[in-house]
Protein backbone atom coordinates (compact mmCIF):
# COMPACT_ATOMS: atom_id res chain seq x y z
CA UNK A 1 0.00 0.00 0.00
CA UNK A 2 3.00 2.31 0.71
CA UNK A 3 4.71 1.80 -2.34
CA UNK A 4 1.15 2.45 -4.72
CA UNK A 5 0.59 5.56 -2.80
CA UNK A 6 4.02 7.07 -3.15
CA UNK A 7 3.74 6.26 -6.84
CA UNK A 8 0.32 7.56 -6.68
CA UNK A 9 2.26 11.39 -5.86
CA UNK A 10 1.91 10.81 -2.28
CA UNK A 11 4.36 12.79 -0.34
CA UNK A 12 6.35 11.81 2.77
CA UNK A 13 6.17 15.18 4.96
CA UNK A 14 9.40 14.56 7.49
CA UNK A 15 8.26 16.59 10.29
CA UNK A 16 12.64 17.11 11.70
CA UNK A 17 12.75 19.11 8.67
CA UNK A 18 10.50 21.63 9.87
CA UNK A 19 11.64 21.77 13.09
CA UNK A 20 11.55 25.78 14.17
CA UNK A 21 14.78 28.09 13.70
CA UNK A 22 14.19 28.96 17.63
CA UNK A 23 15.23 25.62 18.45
CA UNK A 24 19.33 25.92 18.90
CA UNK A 25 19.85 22.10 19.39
CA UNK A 26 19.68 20.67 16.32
CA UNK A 27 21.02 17.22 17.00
CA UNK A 28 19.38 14.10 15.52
CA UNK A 29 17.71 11.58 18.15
CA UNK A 30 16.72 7.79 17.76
CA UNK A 31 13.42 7.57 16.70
CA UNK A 32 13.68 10.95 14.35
CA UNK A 33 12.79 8.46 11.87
CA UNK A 34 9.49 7.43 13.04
CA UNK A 35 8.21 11.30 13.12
CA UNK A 36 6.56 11.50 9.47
CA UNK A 37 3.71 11.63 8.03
CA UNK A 38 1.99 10.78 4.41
CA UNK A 39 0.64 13.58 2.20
CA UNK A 40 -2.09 12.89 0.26
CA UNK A 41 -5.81 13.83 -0.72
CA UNK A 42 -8.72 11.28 0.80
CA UNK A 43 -9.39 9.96 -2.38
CA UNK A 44 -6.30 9.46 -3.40
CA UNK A 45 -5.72 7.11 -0.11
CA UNK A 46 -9.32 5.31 -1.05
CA UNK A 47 -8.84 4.40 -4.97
CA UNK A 48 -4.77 2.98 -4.05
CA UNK A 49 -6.58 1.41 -1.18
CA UNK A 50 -9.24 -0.11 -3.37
CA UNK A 51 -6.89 -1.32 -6.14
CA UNK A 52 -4.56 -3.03 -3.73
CA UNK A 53 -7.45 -4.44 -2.40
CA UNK A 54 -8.71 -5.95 -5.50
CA UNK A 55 -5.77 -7.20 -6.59
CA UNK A 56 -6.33 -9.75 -3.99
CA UNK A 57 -7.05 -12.69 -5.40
CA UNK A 58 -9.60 -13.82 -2.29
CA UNK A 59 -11.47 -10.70 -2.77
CA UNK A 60 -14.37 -10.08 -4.42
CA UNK A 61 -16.30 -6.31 -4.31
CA UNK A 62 -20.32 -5.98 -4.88
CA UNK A 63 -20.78 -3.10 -6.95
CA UNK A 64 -23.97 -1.61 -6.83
CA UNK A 65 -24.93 -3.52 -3.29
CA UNK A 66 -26.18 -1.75 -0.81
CA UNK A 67 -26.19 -3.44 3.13
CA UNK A 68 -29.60 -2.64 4.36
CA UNK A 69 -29.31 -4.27 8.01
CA UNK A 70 -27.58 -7.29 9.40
CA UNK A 71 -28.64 -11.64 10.13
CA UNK A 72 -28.76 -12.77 13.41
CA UNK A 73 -29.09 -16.68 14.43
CA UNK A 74 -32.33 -16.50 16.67
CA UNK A 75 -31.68 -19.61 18.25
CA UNK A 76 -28.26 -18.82 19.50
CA UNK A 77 -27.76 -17.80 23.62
CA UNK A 78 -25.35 -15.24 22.62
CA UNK A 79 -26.91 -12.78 19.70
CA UNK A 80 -24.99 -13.91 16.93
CA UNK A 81 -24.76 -12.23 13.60
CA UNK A 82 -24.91 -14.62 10.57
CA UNK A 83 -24.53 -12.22 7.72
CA UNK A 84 -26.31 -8.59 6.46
CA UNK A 85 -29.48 -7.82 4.64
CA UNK A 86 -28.65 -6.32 0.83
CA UNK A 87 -30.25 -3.92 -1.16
CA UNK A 88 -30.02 -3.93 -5.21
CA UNK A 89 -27.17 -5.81 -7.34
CA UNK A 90 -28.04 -9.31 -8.68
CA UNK A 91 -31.40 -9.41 -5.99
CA UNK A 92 -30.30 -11.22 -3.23
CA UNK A 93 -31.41 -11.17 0.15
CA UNK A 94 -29.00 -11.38 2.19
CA UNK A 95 -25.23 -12.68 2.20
CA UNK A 96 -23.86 -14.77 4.83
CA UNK A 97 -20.77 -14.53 6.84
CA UNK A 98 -18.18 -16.04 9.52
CA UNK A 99 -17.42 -12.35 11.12
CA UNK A 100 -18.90 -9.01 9.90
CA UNK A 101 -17.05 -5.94 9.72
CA UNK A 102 -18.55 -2.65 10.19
CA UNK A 103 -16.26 0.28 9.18
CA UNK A 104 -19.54 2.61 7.52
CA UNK A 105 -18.01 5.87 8.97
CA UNK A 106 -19.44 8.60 11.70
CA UNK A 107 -22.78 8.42 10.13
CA UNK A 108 -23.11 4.29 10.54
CA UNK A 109 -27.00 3.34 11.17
CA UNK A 110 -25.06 0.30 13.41
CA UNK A 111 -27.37 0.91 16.59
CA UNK A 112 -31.04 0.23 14.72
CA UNK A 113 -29.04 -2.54 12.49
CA UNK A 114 -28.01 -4.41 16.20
CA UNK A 115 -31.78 -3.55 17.69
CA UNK A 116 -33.37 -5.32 14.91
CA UNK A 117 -32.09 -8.53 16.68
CA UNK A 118 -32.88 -7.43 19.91
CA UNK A 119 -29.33 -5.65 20.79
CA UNK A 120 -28.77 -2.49 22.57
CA UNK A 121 -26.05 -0.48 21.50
CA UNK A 122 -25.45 2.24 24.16
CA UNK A 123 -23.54 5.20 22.82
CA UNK A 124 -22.04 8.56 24.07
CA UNK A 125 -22.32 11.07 21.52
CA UNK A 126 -20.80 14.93 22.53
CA UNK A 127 -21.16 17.25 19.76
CA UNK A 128 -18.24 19.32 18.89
CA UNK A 129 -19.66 22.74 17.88
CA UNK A 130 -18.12 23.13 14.80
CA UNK A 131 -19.05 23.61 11.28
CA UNK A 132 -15.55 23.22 8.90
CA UNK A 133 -15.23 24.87 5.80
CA UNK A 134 -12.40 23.24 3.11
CA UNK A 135 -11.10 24.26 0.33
CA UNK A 136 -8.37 22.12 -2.12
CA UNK A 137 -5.69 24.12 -4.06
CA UNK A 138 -2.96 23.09 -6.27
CA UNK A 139 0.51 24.61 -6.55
CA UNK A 140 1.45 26.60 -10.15
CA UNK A 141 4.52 25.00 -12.33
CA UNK A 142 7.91 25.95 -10.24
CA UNK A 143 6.05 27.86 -7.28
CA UNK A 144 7.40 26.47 -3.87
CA UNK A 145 5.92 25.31 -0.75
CA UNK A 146 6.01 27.50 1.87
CA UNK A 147 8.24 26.95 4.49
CA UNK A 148 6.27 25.20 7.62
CA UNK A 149 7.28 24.86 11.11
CA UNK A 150 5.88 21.86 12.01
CA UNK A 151 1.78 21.87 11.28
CA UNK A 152 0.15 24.69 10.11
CA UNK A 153 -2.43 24.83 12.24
CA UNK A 154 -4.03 27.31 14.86
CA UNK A 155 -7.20 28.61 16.96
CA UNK A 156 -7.85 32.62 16.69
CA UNK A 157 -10.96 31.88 19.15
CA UNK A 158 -13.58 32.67 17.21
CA UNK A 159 -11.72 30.29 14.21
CA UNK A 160 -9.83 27.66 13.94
CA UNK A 161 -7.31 27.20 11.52
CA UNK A 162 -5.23 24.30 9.29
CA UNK A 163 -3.30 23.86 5.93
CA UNK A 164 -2.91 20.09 4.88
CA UNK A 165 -0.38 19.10 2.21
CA UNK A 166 -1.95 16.69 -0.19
CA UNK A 167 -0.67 14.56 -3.33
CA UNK A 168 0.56 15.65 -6.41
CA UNK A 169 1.63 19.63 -5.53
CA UNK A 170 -2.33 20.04 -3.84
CA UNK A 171 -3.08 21.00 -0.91
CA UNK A 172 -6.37 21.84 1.35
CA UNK A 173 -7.26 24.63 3.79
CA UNK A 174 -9.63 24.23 5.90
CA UNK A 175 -11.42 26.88 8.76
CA UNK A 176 -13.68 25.66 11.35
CA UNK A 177 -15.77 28.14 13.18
CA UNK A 178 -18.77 27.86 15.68
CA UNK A 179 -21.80 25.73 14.30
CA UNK A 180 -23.89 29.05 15.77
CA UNK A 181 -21.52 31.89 14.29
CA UNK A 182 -23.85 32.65 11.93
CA UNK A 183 -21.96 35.64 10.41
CA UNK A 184 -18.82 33.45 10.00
CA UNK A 185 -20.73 30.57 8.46
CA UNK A 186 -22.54 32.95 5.68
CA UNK A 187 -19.34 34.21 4.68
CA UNK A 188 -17.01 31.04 4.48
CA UNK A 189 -19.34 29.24 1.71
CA UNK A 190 -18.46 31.55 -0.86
CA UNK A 191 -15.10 30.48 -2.76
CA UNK A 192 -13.86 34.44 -3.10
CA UNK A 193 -15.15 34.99 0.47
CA UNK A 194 -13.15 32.14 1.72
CA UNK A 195 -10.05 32.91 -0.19
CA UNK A 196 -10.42 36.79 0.98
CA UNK A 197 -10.23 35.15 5.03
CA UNK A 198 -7.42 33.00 4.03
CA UNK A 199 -5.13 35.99 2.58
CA UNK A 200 -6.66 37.86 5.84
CA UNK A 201 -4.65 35.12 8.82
CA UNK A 202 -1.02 35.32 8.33
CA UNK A 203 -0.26 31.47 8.02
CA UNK A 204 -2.16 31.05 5.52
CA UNK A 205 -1.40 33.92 3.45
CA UNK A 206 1.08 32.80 1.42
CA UNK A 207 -0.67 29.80 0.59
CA UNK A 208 -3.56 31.46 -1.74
CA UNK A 209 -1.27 34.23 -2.89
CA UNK A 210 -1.78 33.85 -6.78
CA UNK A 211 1.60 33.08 -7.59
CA UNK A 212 1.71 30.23 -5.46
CA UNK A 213 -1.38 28.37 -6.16
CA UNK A 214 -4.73 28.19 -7.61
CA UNK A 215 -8.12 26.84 -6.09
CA UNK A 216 -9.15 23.47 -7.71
CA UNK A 217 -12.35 23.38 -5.93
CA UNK A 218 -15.17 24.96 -4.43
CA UNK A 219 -15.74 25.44 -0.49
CA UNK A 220 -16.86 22.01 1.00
CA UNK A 221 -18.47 22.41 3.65
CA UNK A 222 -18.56 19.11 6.95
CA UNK A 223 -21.51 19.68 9.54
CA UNK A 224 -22.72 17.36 11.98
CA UNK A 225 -19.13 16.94 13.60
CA UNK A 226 -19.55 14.54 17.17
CA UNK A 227 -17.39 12.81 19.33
CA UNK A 228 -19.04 9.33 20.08
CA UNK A 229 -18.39 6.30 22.25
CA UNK A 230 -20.17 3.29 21.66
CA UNK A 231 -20.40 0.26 24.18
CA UNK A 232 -19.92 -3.40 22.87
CA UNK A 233 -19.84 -4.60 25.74
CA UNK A 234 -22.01 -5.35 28.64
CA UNK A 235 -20.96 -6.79 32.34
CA UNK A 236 -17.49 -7.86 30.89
CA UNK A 237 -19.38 -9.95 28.01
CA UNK A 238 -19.62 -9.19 24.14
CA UNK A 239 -23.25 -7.83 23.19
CA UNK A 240 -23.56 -9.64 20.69
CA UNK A 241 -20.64 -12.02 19.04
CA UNK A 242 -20.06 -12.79 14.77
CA UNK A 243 -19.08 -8.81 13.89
CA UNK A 244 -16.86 -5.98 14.77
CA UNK A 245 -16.98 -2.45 14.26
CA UNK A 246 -13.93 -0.37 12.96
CA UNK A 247 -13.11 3.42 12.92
CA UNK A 248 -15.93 5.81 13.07
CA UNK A 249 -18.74 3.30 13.38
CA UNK A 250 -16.93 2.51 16.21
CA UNK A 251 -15.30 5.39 18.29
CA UNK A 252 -15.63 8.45 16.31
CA UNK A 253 -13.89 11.75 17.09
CA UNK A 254 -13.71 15.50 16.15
CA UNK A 255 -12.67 15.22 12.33
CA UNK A 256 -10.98 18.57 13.01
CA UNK A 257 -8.18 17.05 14.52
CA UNK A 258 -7.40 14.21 11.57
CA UNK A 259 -6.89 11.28 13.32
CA UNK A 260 -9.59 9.46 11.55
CA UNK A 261 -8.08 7.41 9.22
CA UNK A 262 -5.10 6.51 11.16
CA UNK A 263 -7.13 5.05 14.32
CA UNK A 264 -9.27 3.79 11.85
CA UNK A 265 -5.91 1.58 10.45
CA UNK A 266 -4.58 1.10 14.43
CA UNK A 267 -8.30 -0.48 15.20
CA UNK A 268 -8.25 -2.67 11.98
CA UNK A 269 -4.51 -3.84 13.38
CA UNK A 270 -5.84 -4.47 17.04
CA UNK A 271 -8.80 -6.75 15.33
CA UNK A 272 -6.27 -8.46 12.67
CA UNK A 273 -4.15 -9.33 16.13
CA UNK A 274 -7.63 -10.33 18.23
CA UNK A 275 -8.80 -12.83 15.12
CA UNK A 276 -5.17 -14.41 14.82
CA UNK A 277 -5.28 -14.83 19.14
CA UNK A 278 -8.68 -16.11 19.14
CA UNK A 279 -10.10 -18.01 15.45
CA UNK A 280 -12.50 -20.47 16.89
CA UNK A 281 -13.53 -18.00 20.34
CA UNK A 282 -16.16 -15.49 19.06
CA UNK A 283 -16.67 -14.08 22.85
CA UNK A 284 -13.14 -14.24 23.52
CA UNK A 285 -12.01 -12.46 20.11
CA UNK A 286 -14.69 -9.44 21.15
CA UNK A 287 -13.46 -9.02 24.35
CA UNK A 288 -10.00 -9.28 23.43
CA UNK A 289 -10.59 -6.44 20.65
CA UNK A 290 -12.69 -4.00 23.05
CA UNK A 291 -10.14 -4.19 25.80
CA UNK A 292 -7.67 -3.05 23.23
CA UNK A 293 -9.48 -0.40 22.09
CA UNK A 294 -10.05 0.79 25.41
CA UNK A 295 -6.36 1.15 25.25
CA UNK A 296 -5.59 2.14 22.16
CA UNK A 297 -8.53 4.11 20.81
CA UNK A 298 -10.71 5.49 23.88
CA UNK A 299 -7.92 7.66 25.05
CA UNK A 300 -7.77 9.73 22.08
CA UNK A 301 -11.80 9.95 22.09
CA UNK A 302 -11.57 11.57 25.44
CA UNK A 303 -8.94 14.25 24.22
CA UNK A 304 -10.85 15.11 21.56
CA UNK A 305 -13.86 15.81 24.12
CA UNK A 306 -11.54 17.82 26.76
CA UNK A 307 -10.28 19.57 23.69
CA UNK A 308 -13.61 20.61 22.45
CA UNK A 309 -15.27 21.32 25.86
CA UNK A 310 -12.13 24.06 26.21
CA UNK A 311 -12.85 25.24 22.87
CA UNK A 312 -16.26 25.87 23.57
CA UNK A 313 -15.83 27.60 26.91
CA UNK A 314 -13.13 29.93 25.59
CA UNK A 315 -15.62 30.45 22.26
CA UNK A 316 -18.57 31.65 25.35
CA UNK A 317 -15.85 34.01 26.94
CA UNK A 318 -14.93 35.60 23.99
CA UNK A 319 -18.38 36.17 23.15
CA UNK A 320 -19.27 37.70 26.39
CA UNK A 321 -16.45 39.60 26.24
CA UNK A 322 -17.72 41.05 22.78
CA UNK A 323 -20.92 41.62 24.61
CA UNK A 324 -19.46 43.31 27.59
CA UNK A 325 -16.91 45.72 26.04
CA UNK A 326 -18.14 46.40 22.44
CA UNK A 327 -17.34 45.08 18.98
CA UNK A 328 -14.04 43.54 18.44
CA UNK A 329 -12.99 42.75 21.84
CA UNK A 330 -11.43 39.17 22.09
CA UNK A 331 -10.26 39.74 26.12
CA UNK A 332 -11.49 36.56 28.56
CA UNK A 333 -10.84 35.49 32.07
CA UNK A 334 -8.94 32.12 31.70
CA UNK A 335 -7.72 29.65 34.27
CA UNK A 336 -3.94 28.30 35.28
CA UNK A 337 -4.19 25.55 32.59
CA UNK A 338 -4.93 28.00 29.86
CA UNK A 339 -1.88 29.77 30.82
CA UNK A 340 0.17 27.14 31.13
CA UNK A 341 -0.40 25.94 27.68
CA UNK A 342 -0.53 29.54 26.32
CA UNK A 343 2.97 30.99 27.69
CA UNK A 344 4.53 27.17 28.11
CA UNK A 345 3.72 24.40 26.33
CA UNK A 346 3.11 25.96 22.76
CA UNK A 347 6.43 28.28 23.36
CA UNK A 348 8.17 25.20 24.69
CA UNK A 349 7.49 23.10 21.31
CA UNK A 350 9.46 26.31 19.43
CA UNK A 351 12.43 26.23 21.72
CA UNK A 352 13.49 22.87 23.42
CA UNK A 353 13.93 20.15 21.20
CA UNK A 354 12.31 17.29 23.38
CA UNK A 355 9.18 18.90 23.83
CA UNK A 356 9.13 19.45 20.32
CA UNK A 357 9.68 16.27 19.59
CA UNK A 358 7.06 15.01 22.10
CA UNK A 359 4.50 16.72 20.59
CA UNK A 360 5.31 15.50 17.14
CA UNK A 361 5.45 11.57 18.43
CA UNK A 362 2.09 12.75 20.20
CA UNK A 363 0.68 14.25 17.13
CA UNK A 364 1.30 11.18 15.26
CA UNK A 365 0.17 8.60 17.39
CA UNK A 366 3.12 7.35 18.95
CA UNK A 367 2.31 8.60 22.50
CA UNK A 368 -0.92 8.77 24.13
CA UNK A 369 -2.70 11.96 24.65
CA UNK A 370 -1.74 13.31 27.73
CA UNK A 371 1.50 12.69 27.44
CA UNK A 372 3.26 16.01 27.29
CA UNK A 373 1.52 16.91 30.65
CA UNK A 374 1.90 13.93 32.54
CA UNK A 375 5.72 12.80 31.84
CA UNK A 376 7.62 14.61 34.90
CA UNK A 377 10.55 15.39 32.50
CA UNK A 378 8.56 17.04 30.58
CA UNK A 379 6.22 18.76 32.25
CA UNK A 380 9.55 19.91 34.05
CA UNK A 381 10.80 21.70 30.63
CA UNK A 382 7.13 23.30 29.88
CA UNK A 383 7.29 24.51 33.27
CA UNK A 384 11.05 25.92 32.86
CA UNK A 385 9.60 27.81 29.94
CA UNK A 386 6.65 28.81 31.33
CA UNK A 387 8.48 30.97 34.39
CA UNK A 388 10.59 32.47 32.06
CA UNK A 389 7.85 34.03 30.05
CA UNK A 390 8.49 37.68 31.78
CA UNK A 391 12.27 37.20 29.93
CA UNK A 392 11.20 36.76 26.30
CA UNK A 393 9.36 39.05 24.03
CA UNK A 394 5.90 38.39 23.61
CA UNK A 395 4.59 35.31 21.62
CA UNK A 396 3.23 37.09 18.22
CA UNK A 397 -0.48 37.17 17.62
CA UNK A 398 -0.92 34.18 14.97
CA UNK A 399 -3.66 35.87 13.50
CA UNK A 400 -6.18 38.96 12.64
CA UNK A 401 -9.04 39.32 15.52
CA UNK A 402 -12.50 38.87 14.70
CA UNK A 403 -13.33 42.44 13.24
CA UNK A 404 -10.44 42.16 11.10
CA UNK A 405 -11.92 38.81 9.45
CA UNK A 406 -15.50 40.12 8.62
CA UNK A 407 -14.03 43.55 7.25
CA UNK A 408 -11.82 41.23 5.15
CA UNK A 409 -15.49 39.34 4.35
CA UNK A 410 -17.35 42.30 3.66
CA UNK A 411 -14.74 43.95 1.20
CA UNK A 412 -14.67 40.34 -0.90
C-alpha cells in the first residue's frame, strides 16, 4: 500500500525538517525516523486502497450492493450475527458470513441494524460545535511550498485554523468556526469569500497568494461533527458475538483534529491481532478487541472531548467579552491551565527540542494523549519555559481578531 501511494504522488512530509529556527539544538535523536507523516488527498488514499485491495485474489467487491441491516441466528444464547441484509445488485437477500465488519463511517446506522435482533447499543455522543469549511488548491509549475514549522495549524478563538499538504503539488485549507456563528458561516461558503479570510490570517497567506497556487475546488463544507463512544460490551461480556466495528462506526472523534483514518488503520490492526489470538472463540475475540481499544482508541476519544469542551468555553468568553466591552474585543478570564499551555507548552514546542519532539510523536500517534503533561521530564521543561515568560518578548499574535476577518469578508 506504501509503495502504490508514493507512486500515486503521495508525499512523505518529514516533520525534523521543519523543526523551528528557535530551536538551537539541532542534534538528531533515535526515533527521528518514526516522526513522518503521508501527504495525500482522501481519495487518493481510497482508490490505491481499493486497487490493492482488488488485486487480492480472495477478494471479491459488490458493486452496486447496498447493506440494508444485518442476520442474526435467533436460536443462538449469545446474539450472533450470521450475515447482512442487501439492497439492489443481482437481488439477493441477504449474504452470509463467519465475522462481519462494520467500518460505515461517523454516520453508521449500526445501533437500529443491532436492535433489529434485539441488541442495545449504548452510545455517548458529545457534539463538537463546529461547522468546517475546506477548500483544495494546487501549486502553479515551479512555485514552492512554503516553508512550515511543524503543522500549520491554529485557533484565533472565534476560528480555527489548518493547511494540509496533499498529493501531487495540492493542498487543502480548511477553517472551522462555531456551528452558531452565523456571520462566520454565511461568509465562508463563498469560494472568493473564503479565499479573501485565508489571505486575511497570516499562516495562511502565502498559501492562496496567486503566484503560489490556484483553487481546484469549491468550499466544502462538513456539519454534523460529534465525538461518540459506543459500548460493545455489557458486564465484561460481548453484546452480541459474529461482527466488529472499525473506525468511526466505532469510536468516532472530532474530524478537526485528523486522526480518523489513522485510528481507523490502528483499530483494523488491534482486530487483525484479536482474530489471529482467538479463530474459533467469538466471545473471547470481542473481548480481546474492546479491551484493546479501550487502550488504544478510547484515550484519544476523550482528548478530543476535553479539547472541544475548552474550545467551547473559551468560544462563550470571547463572546461575552464582545458583549461586555463592544465590537471587536477578544479579552477573557482564563484559568492556570490555559496559561500554562498559552505561555509554556506551545512556546516550549518552538524552543526545546524534546518537547518538540514530544509533541510530534504525540501528534502522530506514537504517544498517548496526555503525554506532554503527565511525563515529569517534561512537564519539568514546559514549566522551565513557562516561568521564564516575563524574559522573552511576547509570543506574536498568529492571527487577525475577529473584526479584522468580517471587514476582510465584507470587502470580498
Amino acid at each position: 500500500v506504501l509503495d502504490a501511494l508514493l507512486a500515486a504522488g503521495v508525499s512523505e512530509i518529514r516533520f525534523m525538517d521543519m523543526m523551528p529556527t528557535t530551536i538551537s539544538d539541532r542534534t538528531a535523536r533515535p526515533g527521528d525516523e518514526d516522526l513522518v507523516a503521508l501527504a495525500g488527498r482522501r481519495t487518493t488514499f481510497e482508490w490505491v486502497l481499493r486497487r490493492v485491495v482488488l488485486a487480492q485474489d480472495h477478494v471479491r467487491l459488490l458493486d452496486g450492493v447496498a447493506v440494508d441491516g444485518l442476520t442474526f441466528d435467533a436460536s443462538a444464547s449469545t446474539p450472533t450475527v450470521t450475515g447482512v441484509r442487501l439492497l439492489g445488485g443481482d437481488g439477493s437477500a441477504s449474504l452470509g458470513a463467519d465475522i462481519v465488519v462494520v467500518a460505515n463511517g461517523p454516520r453508521s446506522t449500526l445501533p437500529g441494524w443491532l436492535a433489529a435482533g434485539g441488541v442495545e447499543l449504548p452510545e455517548r455522543v458529545e457534539e463538537t460545535g463546529i461547522v468546517y469549511f475546506s477548500r483544495f488548491f494546487r501549486f502553479r509549475d515551479g512555485a514552492e511550498v512554503p516553508r512550515q514549522d511543524g503543522p500549520v495549524a491554529g485557533d484565533l478563538g472565534f476560528v480555527k485554523y489548518g493547511v494540509f499538504l496533499g498529493d501531487n503539488r495540492t493542498f487543502s485549507i480548511t477553517f472551522a468556526v462555531a456551528a452558531d456563528d452565523v456571520e462566520l458561516r454565511a461568509g465562508l461558503l463563498e469560494s472568493h469569500v473564503f479565499n479573501s479570510v485565508a489571505r486575511a490570517v497570516e499562516a495562511t497567506a502565502l498559501w492562496v497568494d496567486d503566484a503560489c497556487a490556484e483553487p481546484i475546488t469549491p468550499v466544502h463544507v462538513m456539519g454534523r461533527l460529534v465525538n461518540r463512544r459506543r459500548e460493545f460490551l455489557v458486564e465484561g461480556g460481548p453484546r452480541a458475538v459474529g461482527f466488529h466495528a472499525v473506525g468511526d462506526a466505532h469510536t468516532c472523534t472530532n474530524p478537526l483534529y485528523g486522526r480518523g483514518c489513522s485510528l481507523a488503520m490502528v483499530q483494523a490492526t488491534l482486530l487483525a491481532d484479536a482474530m489471529a489470538a482467538h479463530p474459533d472463540d467469538p466471545p473471547g475475540r470481542s473481548i480481546d478487541y474492546e479491551q484493546a481499544s479501550e487502550r488504544e482508541i478510547v484515550p484519544w476519544y476523550r482528548a478530543a472531548v476535553a479539547q472541544d469542551r475548552a474550545s467551547k468555553k473559551a468560544a462563550r468568553q470571547a463572546e461575552e467579552a464582545r458583549s461586555a466591552r463592544g465590537v471587536g474585543a477578544e479579552q477573557r478570564d482564563e484559568g492556570p491551565m490555559a496559561a500554562l499551555l498559552r505561555d509554556g507548552l506551545l512556546p516550549a514546542t518552538r524552543l526545546d527540542p524534546e518537547v518538540f519532539r514530544a509533541f510530534l510523536r504525540m501528534f502522530n500517534l506514537l504517544t498517548p494523549p496526555d503525554t506532554l503533561m503527565t511525563d515529569p521530564d517534561l512537564l519539568a521543561r514546559v514549566l522551565a519555559v513557562y516561568q521564564d515568560r516575563d524574559h522573552r518578548p511576547p509570543e506574536p499574535a498568529i492571527g487577525p481578531d475577529r473584526q479584522t476577518v468580517l471587514e476582510a469578508m465584507r470587502a470580498a
